[in-house]
C-alpha atoms as a PDB file:
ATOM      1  CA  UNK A   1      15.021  -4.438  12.210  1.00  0.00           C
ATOM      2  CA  UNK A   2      16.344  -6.422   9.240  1.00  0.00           C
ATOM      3  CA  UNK A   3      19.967  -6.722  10.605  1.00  0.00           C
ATOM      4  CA  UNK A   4      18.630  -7.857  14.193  1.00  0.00           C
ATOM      5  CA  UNK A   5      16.325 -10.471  12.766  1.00  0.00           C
ATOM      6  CA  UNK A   6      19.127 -11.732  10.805  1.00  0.00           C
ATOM      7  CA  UNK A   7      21.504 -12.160  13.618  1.00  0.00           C
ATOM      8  CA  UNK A   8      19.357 -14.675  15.478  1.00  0.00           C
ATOM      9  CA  UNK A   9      19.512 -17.767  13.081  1.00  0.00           C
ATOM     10  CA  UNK A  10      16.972 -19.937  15.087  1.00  0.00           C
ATOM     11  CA  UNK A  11      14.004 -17.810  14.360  1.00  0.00           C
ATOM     12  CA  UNK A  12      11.984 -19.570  12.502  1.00  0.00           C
ATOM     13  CA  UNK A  13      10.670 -17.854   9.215  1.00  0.00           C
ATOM     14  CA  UNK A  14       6.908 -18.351  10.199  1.00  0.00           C
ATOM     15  CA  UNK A  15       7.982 -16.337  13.860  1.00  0.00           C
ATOM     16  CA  UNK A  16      10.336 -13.675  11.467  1.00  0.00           C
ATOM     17  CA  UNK A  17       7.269 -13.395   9.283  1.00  0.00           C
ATOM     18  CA  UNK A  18       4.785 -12.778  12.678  1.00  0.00           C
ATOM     19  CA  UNK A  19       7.309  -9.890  13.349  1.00  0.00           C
ATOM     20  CA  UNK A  20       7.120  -8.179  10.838  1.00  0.00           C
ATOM     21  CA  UNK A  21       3.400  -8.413  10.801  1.00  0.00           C
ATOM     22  CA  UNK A  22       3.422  -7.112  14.358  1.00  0.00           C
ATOM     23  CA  UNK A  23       5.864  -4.590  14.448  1.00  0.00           C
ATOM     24  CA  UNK A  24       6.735  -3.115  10.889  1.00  0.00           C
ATOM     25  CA  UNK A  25       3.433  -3.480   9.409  1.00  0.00           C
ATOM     26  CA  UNK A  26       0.954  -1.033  11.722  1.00  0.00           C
ATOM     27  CA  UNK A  27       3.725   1.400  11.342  1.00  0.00           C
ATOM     28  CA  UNK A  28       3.611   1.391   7.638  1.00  0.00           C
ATOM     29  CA  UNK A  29       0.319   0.594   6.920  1.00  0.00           C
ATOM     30  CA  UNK A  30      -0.873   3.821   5.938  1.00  0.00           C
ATOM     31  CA  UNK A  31       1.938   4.738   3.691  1.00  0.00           C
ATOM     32  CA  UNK A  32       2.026   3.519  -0.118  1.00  0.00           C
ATOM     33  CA  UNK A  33       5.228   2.053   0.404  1.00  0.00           C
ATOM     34  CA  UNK A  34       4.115  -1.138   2.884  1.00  0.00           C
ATOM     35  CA  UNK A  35       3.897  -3.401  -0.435  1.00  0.00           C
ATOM     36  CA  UNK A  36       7.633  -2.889  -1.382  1.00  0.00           C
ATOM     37  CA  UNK A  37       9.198  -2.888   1.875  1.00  0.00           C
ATOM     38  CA  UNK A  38       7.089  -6.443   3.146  1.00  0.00           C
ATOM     39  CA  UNK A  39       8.212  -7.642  -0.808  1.00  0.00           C
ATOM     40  CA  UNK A  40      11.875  -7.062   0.183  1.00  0.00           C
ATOM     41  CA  UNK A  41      11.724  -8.382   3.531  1.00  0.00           C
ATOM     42  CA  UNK A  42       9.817 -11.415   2.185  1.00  0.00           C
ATOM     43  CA  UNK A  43      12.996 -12.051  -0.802  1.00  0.00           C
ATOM     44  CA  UNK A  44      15.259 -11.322   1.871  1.00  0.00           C
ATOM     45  CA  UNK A  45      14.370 -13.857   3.563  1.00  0.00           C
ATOM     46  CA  UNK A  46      14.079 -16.224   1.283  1.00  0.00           C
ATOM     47  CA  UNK A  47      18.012 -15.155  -0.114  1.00  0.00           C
ATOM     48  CA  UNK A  48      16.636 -14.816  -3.644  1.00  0.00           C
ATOM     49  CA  UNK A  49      17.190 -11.893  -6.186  1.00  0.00           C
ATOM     50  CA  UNK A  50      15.635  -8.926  -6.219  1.00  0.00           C
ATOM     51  CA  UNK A  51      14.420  -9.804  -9.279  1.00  0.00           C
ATOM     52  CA  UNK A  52      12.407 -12.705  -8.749  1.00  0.00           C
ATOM     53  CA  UNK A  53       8.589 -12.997  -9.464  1.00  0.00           C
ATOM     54  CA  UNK A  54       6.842 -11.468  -6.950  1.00  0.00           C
ATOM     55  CA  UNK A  55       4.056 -13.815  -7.209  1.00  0.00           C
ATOM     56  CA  UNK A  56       6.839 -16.740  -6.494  1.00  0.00           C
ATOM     57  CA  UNK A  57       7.840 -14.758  -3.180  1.00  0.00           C
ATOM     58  CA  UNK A  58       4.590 -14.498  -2.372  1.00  0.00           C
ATOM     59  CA  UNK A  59       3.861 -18.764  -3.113  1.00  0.00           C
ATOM     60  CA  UNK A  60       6.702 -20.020  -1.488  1.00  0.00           C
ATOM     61  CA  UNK A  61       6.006 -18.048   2.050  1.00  0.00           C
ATOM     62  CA  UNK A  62       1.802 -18.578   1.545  1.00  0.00           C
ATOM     63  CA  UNK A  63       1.465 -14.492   1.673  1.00  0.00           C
ATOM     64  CA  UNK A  64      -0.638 -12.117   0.009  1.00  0.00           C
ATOM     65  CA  UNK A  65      -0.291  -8.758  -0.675  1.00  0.00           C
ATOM     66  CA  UNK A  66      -1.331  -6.347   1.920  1.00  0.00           C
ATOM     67  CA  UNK A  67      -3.698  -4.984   0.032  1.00  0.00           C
ATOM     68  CA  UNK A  68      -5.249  -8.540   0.140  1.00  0.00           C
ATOM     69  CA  UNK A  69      -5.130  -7.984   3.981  1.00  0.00           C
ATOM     70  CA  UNK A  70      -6.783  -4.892   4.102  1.00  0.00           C
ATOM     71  CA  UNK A  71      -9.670  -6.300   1.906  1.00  0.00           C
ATOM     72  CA  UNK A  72      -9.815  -9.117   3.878  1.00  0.00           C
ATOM     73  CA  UNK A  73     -10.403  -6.746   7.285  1.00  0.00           C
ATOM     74  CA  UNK A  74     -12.541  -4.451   5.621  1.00  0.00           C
ATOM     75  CA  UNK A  75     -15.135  -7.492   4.267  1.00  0.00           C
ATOM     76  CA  UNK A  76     -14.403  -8.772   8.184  1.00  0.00           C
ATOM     77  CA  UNK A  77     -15.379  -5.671   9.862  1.00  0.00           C
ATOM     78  CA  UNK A  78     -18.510  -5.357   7.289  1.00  0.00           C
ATOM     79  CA  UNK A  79     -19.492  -8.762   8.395  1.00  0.00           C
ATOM     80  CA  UNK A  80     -18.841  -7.545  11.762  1.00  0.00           C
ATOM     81  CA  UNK A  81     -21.165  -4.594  11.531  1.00  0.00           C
ATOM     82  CA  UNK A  82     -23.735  -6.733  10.065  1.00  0.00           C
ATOM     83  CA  UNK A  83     -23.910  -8.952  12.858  1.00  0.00           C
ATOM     84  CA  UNK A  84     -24.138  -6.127  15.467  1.00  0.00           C
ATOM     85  CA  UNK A  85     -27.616  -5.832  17.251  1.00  0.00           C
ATOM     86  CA  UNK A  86     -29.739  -3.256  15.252  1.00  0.00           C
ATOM     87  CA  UNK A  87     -30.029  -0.963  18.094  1.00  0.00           C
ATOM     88  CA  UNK A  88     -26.669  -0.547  18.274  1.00  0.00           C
ATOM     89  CA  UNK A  89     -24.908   2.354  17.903  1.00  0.00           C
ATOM     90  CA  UNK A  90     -22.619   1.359  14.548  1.00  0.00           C
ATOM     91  CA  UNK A  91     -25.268  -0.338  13.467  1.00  0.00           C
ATOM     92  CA  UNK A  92     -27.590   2.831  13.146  1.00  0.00           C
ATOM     93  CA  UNK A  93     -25.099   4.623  11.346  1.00  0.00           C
ATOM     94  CA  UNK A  94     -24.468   2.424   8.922  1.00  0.00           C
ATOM     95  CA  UNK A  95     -28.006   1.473   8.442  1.00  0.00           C
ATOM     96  CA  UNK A  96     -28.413   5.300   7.851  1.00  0.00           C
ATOM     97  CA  UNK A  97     -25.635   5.974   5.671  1.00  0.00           C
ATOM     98  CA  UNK A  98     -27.033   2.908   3.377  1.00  0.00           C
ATOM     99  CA  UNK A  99     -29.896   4.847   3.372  1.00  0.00           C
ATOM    100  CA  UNK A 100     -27.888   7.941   2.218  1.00  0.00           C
ATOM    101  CA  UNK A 101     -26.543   6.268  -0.361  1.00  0.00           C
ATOM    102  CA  UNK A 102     -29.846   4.454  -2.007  1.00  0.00           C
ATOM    103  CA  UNK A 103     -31.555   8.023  -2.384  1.00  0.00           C
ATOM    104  CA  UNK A 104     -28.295   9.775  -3.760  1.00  0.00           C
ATOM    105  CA  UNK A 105     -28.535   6.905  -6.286  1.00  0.00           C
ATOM    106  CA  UNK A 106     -32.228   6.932  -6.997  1.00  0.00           C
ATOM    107  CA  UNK A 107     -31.456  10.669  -7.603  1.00  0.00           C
ATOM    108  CA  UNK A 108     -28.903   9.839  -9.722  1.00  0.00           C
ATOM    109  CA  UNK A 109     -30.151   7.511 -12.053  1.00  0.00           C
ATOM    110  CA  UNK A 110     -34.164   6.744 -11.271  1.00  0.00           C
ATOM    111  CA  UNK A 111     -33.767   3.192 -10.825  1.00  0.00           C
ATOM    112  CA  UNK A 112     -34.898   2.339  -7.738  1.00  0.00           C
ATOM    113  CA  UNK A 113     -32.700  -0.461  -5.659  1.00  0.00           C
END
C-alpha cells in the first residue's frame, strides 16, 4: 500500500492517514506488530529518519499510539454498556459478571466492596 499511496502526490496527509486507519489498521489490529508498522508509515510520511523520537512522529501528525485507541474504545464501549437499558441483554451480563467478580474478591480478601 505504501508505494501506491506514494504515487498520488495530492493526497493529503490527513486523507493518507484516514487510509491507513481504514484499511491497514483492522487487518493488523490483533497482531503485536500494528505499533511498528503505523510508526513507520507515520515517519514515512513525514520523510524523517528512522531514528527520530517517536513521541515527535507522533506530535507533529496529532496521533497516539494504538494502544491509546484501543483504550479509548474499550472506556467507549464501557460507557456504552452503561448506558444500555437494564433489561437489556448486555446489560444483564455484565451486571452479572460484576457480580462475579465482587464475590470472587470478597472471597479473596474479606473486604467487602
Amino acid at each position: 500500500m505504501n508505494k501506491y499511496l506514494y504515487k498520488f502526490t495530492n493526497i493529503s496527509v490527513r486523507h493518507r492517514l484516514d487510509l491507513f486507519d481504514k484499511i491497514i489498521s483492522p487487518i493488523l489490529n490483533h497482531t503485536s506488530q500494528i505499533e511498528r508498522v503505523h510508526l513507520q508509515f507515520c515517519k514515512r510520511l513525514l520523510g524523517v529518519k528512522r531514528s527520530t523520537q517517536n513521541e515527535v512522529v507522533y506530535g507533529e501528525l496529532g496521533r497516539h499510539t494504538f494502544q491509546m485507541f484501543k483504550y479509548t474504545s474499550i472506556v467507549k464501549y464501557w460507557v456504552k454498556i452503561l448506558h444500555t437499558d437494564v433489561n437489556e441483554y448486555i446489560r444483564k451480563v455484565y451486571n452479572m459478571l460484576k457480580m462475579i467478580w465482587k464475590y470472587i474478591r470478597i472471597n479473596q480478601t474479606g473486604v467487602h466492596y
